[in-house]
Structures are given as structure tokens and as C-alpha cells.
PDB file of N, CA and C in Angstrom:
ATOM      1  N   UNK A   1      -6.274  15.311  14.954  1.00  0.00           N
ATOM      2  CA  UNK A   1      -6.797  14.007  15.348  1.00  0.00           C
ATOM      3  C   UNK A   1      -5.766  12.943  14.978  1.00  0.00           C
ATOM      4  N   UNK A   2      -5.124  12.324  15.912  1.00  0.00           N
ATOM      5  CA  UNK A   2      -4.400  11.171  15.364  1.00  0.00           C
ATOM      6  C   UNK A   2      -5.188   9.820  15.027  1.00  0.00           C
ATOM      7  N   UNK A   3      -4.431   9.259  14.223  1.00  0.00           N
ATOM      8  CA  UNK A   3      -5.176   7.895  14.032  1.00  0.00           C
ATOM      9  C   UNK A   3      -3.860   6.498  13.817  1.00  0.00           C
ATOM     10  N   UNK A   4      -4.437   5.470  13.552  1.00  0.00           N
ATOM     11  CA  UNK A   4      -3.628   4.564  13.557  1.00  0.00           C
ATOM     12  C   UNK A   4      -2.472   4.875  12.231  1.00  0.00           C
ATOM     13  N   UNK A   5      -2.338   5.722  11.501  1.00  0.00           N
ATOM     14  CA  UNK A   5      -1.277   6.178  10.471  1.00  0.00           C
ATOM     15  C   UNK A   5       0.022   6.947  11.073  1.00  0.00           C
ATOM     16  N   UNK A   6      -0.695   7.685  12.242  1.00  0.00           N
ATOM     17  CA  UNK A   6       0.525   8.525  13.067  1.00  0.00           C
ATOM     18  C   UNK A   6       1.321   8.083  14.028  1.00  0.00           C
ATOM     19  N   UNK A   7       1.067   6.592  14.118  1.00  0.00           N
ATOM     20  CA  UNK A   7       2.064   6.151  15.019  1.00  0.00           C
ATOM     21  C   UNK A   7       3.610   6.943  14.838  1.00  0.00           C
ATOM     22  N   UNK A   8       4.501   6.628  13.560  1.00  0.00           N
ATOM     23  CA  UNK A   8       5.594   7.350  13.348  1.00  0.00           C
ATOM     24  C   UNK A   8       5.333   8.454  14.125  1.00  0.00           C
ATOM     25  N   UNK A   9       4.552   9.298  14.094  1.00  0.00           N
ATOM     26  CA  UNK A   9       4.847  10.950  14.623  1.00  0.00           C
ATOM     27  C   UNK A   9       4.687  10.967  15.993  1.00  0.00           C
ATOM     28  N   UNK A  10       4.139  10.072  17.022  1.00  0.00           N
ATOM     29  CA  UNK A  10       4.160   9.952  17.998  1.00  0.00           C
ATOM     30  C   UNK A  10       5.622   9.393  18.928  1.00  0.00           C
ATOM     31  N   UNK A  11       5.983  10.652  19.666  1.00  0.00           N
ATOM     32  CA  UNK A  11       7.070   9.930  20.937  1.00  0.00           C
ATOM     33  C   UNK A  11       6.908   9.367  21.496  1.00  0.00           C
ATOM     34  N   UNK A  12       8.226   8.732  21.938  1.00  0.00           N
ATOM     35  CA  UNK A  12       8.155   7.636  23.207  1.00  0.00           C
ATOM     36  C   UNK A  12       8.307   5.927  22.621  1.00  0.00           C
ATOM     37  N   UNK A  13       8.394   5.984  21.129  1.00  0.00           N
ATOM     38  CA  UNK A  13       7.765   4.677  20.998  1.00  0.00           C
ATOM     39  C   UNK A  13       9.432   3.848  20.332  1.00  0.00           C
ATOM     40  N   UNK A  14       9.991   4.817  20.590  1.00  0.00           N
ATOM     41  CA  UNK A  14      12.192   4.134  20.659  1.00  0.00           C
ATOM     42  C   UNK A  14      12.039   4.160  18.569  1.00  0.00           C
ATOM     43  N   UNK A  15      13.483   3.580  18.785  1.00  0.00           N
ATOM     44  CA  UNK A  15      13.657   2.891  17.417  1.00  0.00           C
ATOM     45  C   UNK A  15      13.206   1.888  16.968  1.00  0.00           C
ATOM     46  N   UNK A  16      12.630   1.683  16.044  1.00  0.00           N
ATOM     47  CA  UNK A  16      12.161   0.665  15.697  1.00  0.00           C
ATOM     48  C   UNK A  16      13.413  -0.434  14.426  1.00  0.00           C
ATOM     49  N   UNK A  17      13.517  -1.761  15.560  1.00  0.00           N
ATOM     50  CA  UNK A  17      15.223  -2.304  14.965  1.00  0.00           C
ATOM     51  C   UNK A  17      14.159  -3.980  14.573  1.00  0.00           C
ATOM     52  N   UNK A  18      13.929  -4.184  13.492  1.00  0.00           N
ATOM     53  CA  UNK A  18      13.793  -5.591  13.354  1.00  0.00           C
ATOM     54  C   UNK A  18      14.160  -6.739  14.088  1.00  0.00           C
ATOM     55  N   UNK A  19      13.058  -7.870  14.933  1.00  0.00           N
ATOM     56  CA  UNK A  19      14.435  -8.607  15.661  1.00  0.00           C
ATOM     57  C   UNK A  19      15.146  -9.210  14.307  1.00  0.00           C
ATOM     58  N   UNK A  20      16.377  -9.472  14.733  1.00  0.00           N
ATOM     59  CA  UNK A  20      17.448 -10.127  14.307  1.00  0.00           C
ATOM     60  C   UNK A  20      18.003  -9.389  13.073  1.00  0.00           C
ATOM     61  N   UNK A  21      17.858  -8.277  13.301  1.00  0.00           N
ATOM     62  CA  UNK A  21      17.967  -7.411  12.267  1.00  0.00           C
ATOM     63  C   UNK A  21      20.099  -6.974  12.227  1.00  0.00           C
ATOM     64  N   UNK A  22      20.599  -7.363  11.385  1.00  0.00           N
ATOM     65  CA  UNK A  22      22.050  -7.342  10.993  1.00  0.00           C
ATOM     66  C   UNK A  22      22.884  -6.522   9.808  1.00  0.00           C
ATOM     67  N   UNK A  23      21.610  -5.527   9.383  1.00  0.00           N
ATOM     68  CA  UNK A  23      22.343  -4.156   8.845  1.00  0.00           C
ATOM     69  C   UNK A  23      21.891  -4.587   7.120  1.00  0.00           C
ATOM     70  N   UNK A  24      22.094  -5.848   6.600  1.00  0.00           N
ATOM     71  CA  UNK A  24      22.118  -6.276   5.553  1.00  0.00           C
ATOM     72  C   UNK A  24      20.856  -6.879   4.520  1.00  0.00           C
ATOM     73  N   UNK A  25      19.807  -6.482   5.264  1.00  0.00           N
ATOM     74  CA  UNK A  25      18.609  -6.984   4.952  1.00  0.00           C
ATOM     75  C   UNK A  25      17.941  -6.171   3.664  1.00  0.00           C
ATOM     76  N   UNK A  26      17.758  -6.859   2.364  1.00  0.00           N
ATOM     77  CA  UNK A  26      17.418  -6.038   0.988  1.00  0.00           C
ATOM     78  C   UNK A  26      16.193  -5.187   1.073  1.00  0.00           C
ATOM     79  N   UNK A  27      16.593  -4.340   0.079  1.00  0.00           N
ATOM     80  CA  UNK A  27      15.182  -3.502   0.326  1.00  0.00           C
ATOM     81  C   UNK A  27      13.710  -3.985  -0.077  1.00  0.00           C
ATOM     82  N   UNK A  28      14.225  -5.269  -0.759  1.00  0.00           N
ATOM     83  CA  UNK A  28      13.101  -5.740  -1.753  1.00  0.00           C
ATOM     84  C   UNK A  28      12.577  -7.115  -1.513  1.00  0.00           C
ATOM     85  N   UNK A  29      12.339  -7.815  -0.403  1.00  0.00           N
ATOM     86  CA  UNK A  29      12.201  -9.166   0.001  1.00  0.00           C
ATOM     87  C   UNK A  29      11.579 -10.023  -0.988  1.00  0.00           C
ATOM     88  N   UNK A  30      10.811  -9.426  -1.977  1.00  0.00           N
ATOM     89  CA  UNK A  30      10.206 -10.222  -3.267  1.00  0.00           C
ATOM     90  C   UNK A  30      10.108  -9.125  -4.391  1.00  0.00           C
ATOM     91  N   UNK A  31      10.001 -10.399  -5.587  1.00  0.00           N
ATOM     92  CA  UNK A  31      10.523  -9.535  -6.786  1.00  0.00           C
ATOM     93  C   UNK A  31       9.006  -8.426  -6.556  1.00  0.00           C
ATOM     94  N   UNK A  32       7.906  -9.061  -6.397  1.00  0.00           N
ATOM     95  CA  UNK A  32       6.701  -8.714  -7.011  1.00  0.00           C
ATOM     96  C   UNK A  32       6.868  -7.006  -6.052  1.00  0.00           C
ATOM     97  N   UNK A  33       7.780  -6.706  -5.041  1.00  0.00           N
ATOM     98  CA  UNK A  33       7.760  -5.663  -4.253  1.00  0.00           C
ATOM     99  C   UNK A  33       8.826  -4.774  -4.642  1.00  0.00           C
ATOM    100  N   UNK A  34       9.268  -4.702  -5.773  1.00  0.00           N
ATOM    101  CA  UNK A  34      10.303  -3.962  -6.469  1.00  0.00           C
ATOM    102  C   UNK A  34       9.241  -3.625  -7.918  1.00  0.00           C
ATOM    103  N   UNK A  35       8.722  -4.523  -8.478  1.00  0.00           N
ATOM    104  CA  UNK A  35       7.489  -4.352  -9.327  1.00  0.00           C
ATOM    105  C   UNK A  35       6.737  -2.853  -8.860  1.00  0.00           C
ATOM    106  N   UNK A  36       6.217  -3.087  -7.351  1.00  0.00           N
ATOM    107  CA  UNK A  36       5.163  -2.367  -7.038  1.00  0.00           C
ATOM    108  C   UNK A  36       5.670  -0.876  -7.100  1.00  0.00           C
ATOM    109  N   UNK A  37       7.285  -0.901  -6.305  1.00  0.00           N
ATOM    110  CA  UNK A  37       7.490   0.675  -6.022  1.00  0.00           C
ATOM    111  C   UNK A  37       7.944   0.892  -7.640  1.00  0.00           C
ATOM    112  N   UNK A  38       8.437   0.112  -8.791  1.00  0.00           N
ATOM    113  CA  UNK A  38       8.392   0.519 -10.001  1.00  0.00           C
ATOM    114  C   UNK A  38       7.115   1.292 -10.408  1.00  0.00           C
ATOM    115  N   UNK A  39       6.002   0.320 -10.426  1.00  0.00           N
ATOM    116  CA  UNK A  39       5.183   0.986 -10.374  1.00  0.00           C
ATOM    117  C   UNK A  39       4.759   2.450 -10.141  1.00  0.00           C
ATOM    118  N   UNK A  40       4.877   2.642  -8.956  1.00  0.00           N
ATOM    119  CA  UNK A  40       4.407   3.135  -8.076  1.00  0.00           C
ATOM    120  C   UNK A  40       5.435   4.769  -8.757  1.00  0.00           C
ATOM    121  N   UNK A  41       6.707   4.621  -9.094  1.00  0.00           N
ATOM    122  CA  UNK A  41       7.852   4.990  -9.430  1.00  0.00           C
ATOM    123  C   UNK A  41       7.272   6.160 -10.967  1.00  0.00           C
ATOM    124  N   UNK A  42       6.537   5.302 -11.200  1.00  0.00           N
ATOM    125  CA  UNK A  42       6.428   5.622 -12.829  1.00  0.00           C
ATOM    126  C   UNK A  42       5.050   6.283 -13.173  1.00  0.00           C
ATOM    127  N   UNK A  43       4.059   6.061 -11.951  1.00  0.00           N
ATOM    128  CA  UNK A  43       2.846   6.759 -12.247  1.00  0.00           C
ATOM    129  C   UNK A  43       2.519   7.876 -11.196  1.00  0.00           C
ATOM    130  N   UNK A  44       3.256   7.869 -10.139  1.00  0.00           N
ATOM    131  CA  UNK A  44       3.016   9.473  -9.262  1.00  0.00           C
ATOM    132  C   UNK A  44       3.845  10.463 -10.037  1.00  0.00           C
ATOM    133  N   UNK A  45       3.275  11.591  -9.567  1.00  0.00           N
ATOM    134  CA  UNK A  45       3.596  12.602 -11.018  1.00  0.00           C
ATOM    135  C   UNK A  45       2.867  12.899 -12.020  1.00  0.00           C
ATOM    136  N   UNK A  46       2.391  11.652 -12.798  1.00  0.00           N
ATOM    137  CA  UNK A  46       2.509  11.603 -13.615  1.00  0.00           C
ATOM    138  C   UNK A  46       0.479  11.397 -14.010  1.00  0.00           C
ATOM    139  N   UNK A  47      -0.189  10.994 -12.631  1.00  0.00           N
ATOM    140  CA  UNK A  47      -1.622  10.699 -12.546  1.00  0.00           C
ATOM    141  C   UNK A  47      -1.963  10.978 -11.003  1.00  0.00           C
ATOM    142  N   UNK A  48      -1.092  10.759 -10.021  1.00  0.00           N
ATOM    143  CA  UNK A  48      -1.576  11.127  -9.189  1.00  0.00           C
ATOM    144  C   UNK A  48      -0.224  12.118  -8.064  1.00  0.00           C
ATOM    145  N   UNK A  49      -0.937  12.637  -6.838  1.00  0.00           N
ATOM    146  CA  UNK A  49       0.427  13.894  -6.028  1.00  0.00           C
ATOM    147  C   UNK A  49       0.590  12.283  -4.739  1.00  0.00           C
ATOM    148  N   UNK A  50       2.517  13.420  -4.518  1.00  0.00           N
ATOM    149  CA  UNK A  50       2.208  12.218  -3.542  1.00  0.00           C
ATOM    150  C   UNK A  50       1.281  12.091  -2.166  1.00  0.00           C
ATOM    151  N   UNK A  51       0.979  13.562  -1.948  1.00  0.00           N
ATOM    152  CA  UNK A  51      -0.302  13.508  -0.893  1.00  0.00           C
ATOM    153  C   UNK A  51      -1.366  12.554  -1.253  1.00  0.00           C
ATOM    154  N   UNK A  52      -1.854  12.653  -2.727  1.00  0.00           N
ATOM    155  CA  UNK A  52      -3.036  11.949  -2.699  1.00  0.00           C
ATOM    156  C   UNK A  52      -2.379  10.074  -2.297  1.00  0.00           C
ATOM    157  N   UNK A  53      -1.798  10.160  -3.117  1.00  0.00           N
ATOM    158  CA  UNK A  53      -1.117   8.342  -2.289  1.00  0.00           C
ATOM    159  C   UNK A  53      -1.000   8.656  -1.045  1.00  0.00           C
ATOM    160  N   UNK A  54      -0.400   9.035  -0.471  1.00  0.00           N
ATOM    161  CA  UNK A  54      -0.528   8.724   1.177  1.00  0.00           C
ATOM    162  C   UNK A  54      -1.941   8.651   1.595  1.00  0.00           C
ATOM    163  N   UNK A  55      -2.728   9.824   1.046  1.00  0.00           N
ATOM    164  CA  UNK A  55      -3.954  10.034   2.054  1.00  0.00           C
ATOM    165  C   UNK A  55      -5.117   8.658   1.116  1.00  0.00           C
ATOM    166  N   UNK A  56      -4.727   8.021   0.378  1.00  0.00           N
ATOM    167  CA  UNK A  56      -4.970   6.599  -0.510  1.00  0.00           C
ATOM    168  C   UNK A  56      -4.708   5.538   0.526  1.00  0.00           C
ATOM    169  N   UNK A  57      -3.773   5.604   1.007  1.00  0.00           N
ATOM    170  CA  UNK A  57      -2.948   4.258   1.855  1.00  0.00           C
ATOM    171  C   UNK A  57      -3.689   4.748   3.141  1.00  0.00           C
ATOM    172  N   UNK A  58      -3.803   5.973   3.572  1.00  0.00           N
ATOM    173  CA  UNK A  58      -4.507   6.415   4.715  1.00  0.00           C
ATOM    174  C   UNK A  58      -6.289   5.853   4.973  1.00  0.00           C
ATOM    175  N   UNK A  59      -6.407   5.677   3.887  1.00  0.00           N
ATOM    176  CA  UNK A  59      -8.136   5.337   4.059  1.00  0.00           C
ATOM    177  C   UNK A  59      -8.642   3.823   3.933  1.00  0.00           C
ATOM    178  N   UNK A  60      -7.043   3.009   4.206  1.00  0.00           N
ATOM    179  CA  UNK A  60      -7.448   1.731   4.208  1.00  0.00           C
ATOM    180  C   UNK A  60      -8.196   1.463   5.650  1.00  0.00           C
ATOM    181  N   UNK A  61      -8.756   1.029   5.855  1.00  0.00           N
ATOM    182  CA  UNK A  61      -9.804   0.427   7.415  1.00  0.00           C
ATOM    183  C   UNK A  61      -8.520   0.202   8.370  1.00  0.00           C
ATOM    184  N   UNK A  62      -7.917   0.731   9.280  1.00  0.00           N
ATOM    185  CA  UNK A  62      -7.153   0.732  10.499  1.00  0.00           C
ATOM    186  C   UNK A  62      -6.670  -0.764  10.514  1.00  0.00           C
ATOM    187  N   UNK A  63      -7.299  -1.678  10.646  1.00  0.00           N
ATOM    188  CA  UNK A  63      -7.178  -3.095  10.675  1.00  0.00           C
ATOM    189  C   UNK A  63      -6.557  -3.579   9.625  1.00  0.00           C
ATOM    190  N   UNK A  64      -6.840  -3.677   8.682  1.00  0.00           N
ATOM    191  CA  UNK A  64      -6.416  -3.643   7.227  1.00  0.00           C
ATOM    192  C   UNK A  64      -5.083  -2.958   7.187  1.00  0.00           C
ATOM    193  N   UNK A  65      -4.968  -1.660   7.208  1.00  0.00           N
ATOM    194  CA  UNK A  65      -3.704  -1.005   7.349  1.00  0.00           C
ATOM    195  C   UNK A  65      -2.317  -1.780   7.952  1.00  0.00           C
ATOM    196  N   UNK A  66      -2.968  -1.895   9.281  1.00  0.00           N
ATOM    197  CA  UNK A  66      -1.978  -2.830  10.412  1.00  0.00           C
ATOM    198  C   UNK A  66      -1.672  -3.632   9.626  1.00  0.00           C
ATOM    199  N   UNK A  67      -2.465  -5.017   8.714  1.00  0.00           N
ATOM    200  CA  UNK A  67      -2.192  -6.246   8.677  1.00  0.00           C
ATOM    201  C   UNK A  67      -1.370  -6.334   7.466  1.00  0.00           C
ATOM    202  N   UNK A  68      -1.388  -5.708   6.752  1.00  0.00           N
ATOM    203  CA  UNK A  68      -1.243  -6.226   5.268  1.00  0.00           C
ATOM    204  C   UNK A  68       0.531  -5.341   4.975  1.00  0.00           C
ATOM    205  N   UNK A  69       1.032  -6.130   4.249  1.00  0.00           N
ATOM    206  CA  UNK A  69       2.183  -6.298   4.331  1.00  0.00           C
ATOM    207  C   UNK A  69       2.539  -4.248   3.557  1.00  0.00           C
ATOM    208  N   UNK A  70       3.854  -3.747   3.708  1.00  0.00           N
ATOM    209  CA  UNK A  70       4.296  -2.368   3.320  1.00  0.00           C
ATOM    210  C   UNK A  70       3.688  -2.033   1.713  1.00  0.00           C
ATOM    211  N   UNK A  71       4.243  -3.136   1.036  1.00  0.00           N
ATOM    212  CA  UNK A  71       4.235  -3.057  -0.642  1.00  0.00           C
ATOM    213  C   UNK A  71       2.964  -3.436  -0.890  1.00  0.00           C
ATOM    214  N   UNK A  72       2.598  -4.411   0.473  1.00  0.00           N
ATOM    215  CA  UNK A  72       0.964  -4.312  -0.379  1.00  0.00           C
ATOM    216  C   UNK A  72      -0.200  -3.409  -0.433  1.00  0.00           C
ATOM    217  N   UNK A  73       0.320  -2.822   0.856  1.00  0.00           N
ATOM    218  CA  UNK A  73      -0.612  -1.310   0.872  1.00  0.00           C
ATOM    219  C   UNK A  73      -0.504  -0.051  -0.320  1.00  0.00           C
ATOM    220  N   UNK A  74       0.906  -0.104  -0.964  1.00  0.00           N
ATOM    221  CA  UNK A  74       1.047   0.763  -2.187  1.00  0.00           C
ATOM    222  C   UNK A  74       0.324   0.093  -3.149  1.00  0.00           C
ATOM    223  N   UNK A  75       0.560  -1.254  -3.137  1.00  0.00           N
ATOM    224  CA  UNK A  75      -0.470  -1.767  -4.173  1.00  0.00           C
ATOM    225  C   UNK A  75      -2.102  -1.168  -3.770  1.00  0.00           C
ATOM    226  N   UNK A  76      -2.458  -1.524  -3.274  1.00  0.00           N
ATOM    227  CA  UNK A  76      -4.031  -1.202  -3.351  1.00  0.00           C
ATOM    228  C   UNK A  76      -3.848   0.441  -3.288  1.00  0.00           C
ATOM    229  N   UNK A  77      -3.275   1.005  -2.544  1.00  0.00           N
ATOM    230  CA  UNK A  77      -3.378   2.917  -2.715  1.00  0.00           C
ATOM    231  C   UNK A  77      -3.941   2.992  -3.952  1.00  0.00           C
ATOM    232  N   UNK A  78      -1.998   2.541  -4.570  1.00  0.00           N
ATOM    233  CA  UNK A  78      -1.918   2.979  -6.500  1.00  0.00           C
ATOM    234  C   UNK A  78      -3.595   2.256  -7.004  1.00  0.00           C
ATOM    235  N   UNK A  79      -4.030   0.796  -6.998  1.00  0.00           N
ATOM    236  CA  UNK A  79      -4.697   0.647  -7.842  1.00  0.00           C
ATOM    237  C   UNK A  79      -6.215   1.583  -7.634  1.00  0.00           C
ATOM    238  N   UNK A  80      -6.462   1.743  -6.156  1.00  0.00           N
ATOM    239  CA  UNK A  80      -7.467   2.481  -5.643  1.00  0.00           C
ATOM    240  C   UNK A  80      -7.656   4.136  -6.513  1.00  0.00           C
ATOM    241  N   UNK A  81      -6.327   4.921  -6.619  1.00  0.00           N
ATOM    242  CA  UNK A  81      -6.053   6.166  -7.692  1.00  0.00           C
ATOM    243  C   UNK A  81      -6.209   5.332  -8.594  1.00  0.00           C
ATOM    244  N   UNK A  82      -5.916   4.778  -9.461  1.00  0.00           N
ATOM    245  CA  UNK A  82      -6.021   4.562 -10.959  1.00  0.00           C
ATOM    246  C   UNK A  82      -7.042   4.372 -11.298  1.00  0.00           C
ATOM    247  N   UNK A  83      -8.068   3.794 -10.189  1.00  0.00           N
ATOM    248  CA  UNK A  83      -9.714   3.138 -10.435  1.00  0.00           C
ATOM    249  C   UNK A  83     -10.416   4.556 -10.196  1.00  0.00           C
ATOM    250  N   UNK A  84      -9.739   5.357  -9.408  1.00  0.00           N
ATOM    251  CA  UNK A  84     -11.034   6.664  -9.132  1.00  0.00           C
ATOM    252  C   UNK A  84     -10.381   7.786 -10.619  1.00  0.00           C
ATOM    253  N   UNK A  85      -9.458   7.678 -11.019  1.00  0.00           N
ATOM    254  CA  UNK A  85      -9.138   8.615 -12.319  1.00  0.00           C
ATOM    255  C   UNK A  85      -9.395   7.849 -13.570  1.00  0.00           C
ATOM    256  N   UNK A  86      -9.629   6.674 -13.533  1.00  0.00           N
ATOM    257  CA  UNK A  86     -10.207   6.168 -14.769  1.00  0.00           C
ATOM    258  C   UNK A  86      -9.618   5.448 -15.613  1.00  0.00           C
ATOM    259  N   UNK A  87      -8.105   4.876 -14.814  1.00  0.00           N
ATOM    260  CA  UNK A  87      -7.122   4.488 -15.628  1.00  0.00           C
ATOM    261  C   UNK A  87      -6.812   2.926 -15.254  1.00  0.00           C
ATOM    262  N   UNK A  88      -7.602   2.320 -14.343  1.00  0.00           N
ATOM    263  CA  UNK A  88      -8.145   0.589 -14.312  1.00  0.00           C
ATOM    264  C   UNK A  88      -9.093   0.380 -13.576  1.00  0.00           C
ATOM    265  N   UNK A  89      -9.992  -0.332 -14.733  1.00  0.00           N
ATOM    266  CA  UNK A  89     -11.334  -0.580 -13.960  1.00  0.00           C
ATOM    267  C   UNK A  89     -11.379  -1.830 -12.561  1.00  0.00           C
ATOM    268  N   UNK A  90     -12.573  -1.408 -11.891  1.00  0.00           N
ATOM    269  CA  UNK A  90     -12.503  -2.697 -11.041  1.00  0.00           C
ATOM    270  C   UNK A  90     -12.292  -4.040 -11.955  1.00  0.00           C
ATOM    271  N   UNK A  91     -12.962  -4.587 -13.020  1.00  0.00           N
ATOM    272  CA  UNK A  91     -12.810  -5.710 -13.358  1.00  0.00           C
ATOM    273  C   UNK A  91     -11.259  -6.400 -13.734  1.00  0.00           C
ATOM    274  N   UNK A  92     -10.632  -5.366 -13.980  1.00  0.00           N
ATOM    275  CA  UNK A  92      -9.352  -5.495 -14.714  1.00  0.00           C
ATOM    276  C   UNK A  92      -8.502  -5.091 -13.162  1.00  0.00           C
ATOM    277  N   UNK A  93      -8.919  -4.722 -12.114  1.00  0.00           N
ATOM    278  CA  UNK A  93      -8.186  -4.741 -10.717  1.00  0.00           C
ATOM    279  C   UNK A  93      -8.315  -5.909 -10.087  1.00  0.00           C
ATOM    280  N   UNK A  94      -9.798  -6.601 -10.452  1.00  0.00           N
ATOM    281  CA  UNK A  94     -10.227  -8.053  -9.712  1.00  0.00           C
ATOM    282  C   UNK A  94      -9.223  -9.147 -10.338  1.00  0.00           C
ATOM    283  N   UNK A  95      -9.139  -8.742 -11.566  1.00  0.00           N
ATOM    284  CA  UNK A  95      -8.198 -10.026 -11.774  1.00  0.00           C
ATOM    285  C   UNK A  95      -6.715 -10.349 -12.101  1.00  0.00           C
ATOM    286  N   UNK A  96      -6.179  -8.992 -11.993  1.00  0.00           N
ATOM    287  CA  UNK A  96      -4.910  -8.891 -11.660  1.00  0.00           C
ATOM    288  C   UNK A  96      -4.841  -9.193  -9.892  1.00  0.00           C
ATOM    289  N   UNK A  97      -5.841  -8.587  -9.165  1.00  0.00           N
ATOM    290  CA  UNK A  97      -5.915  -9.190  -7.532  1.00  0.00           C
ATOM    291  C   UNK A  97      -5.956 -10.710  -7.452  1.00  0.00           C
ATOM    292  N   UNK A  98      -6.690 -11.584  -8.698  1.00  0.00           N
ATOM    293  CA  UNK A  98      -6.743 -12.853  -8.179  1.00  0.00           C
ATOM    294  C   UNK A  98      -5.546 -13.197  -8.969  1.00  0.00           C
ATOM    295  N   UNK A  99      -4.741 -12.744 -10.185  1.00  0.00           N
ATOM    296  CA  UNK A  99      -3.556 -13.783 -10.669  1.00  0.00           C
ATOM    297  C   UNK A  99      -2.547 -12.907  -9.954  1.00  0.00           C
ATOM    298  N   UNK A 100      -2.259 -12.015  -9.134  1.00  0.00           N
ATOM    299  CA  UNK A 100      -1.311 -11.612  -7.952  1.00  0.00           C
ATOM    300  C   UNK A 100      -0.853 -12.254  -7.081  1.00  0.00           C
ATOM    301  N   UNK A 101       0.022 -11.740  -5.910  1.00  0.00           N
ATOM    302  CA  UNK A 101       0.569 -12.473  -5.011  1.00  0.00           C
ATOM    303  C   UNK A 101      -0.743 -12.243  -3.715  1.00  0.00           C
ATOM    304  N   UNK A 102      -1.081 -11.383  -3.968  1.00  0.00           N
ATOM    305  CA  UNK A 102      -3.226 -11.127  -2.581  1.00  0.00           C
ATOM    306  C   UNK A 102      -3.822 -12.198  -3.179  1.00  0.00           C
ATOM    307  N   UNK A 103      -4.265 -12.517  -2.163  1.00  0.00           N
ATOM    308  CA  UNK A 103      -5.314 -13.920  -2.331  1.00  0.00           C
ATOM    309  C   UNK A 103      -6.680 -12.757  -3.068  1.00  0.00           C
ATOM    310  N   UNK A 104      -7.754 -13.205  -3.669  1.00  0.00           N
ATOM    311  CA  UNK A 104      -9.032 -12.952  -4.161  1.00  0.00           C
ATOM    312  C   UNK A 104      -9.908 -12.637  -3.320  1.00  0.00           C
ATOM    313  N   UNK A 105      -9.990 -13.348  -2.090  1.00  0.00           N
ATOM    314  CA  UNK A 105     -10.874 -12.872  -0.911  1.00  0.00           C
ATOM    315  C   UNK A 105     -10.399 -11.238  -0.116  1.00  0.00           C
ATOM    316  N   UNK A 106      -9.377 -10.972  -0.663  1.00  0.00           N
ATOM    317  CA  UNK A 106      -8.976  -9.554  -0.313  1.00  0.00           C
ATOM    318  C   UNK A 106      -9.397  -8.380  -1.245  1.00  0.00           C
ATOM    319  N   UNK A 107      -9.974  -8.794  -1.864  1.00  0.00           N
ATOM    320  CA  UNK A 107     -10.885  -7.655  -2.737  1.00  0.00           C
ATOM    321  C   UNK A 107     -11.578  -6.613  -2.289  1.00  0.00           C
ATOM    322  N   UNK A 108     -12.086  -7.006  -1.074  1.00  0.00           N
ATOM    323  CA  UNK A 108     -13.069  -5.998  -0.275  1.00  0.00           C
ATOM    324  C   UNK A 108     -12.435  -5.106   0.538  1.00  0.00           C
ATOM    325  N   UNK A 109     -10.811  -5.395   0.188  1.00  0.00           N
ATOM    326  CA  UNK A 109      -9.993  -4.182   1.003  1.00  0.00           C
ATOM    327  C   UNK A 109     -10.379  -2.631   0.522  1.00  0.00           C
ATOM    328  N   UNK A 110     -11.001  -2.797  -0.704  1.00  0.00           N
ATOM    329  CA  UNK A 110     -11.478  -1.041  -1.174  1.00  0.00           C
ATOM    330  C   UNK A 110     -12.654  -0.744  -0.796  1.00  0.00           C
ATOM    331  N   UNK A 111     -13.061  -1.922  -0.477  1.00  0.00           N
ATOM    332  CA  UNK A 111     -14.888  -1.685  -0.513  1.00  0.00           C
ATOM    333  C   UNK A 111     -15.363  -0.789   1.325  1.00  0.00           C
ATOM    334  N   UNK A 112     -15.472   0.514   1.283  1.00  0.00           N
ATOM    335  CA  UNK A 112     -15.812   0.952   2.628  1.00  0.00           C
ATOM    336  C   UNK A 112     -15.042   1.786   3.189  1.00  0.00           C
ATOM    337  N   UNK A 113     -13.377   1.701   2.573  1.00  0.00           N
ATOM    338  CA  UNK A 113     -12.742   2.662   3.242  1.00  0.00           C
ATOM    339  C   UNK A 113     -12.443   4.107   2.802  1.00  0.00           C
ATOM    340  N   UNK A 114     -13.684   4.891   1.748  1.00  0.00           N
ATOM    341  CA  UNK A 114     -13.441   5.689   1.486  1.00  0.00           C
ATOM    342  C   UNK A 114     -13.592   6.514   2.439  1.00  0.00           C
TER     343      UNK A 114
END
């Protein structure tokens, strides 16, 4: 069954070239997105496989998926594993979500897409 995650695996759809894209563009457009794959860096392995992160980032709502920026989808994956193994609670996810770079009204990105 494909879904909106398999675009990559689907042909026909060319290279995908940034416009104005000039070879030199950082990997890290904000600090807080070098943070995340640190993150991200330091706790697979180590609490969660990397299947389970993908199939984490996979169960965001299709819409949601589309919209929300690369690093921010690892963000919610990772915090989504850490909240189902026991290692940050929602309350302590709500408010690192509201003193973050996600607005607070994005909270409900976990709520439904299991």
C-alpha cells in the first residue's frame, strides 16, 4: 500500500533540485536543526531502532507530514518514542513545545496519529 511517505520510491517524479539551488546550501539552516539530528544522533540505538523512528515520522497525519518542516518531523518522531518508552512525559514535551521554535497550538500533532 503506498501512502503519502513513498513518494521517494515512486518513478517518474525526476530529481528533485531546489529552485535556486547552487551546490552550497548548509546542511543545517538553523542552529535549533543541528540540535535536533544531535539529538536524534545520541538517542537511536540507544532507546529506540531506526525502523521504529521512521515508522514514528510515518504516523504523523499525511497533512501534517507534508507541512511541517524536515527537522521538525524528527522532532516530534524522537519526542513521540521517548513519551511511549517513558523517557519524557507529555507535560515536560508541552513545554519544551511551547519554549521551542513550534508554536504551542501544534501540540495536537501527536494527538490521533497513532
Amino acid at each position: 500500500m503506498n501512502s503519502v511517505h513513498d513518494c521517494g520510491g515512486f518513478d517518474g517524479f525526476g530529481r528533485v533540485v531546489p529552485e535556486d539551488y547552487d551546490g552550497r546550501e548548509p546542511v543545517f539552516k538553523e542552529e535549533w536543526e543541528r540540535r535536533m539530528c544531535g539529538l536524534f544522533m545520541i538517542t537511536i540505538g540507544a532507546h529506540y531502532s531506526d525502523d521504529e523512528f521512521r515508522q514514528s515520522r510515518e504516523r504523523l497525519e499525511p497533512v501534517k507530514y507534508l507541512t511541517r518542516p524536515y527537522y521538525e518531523q524528527w522532532w516530534f518522531a524522537v519526542a513521540r518514542l521517548m513519551m511511549e518508552k517513558g523517557l519524557l512525559t507529555p507535560e515536560e514535551f508541552a513545554r519544551h513545545l511551547a519554549a521551542g521554535r513550534a508554536a504551542a497550538g501544534n501540540a495536537d500533532i501527536l494527538a490521533g496519529d497513532a
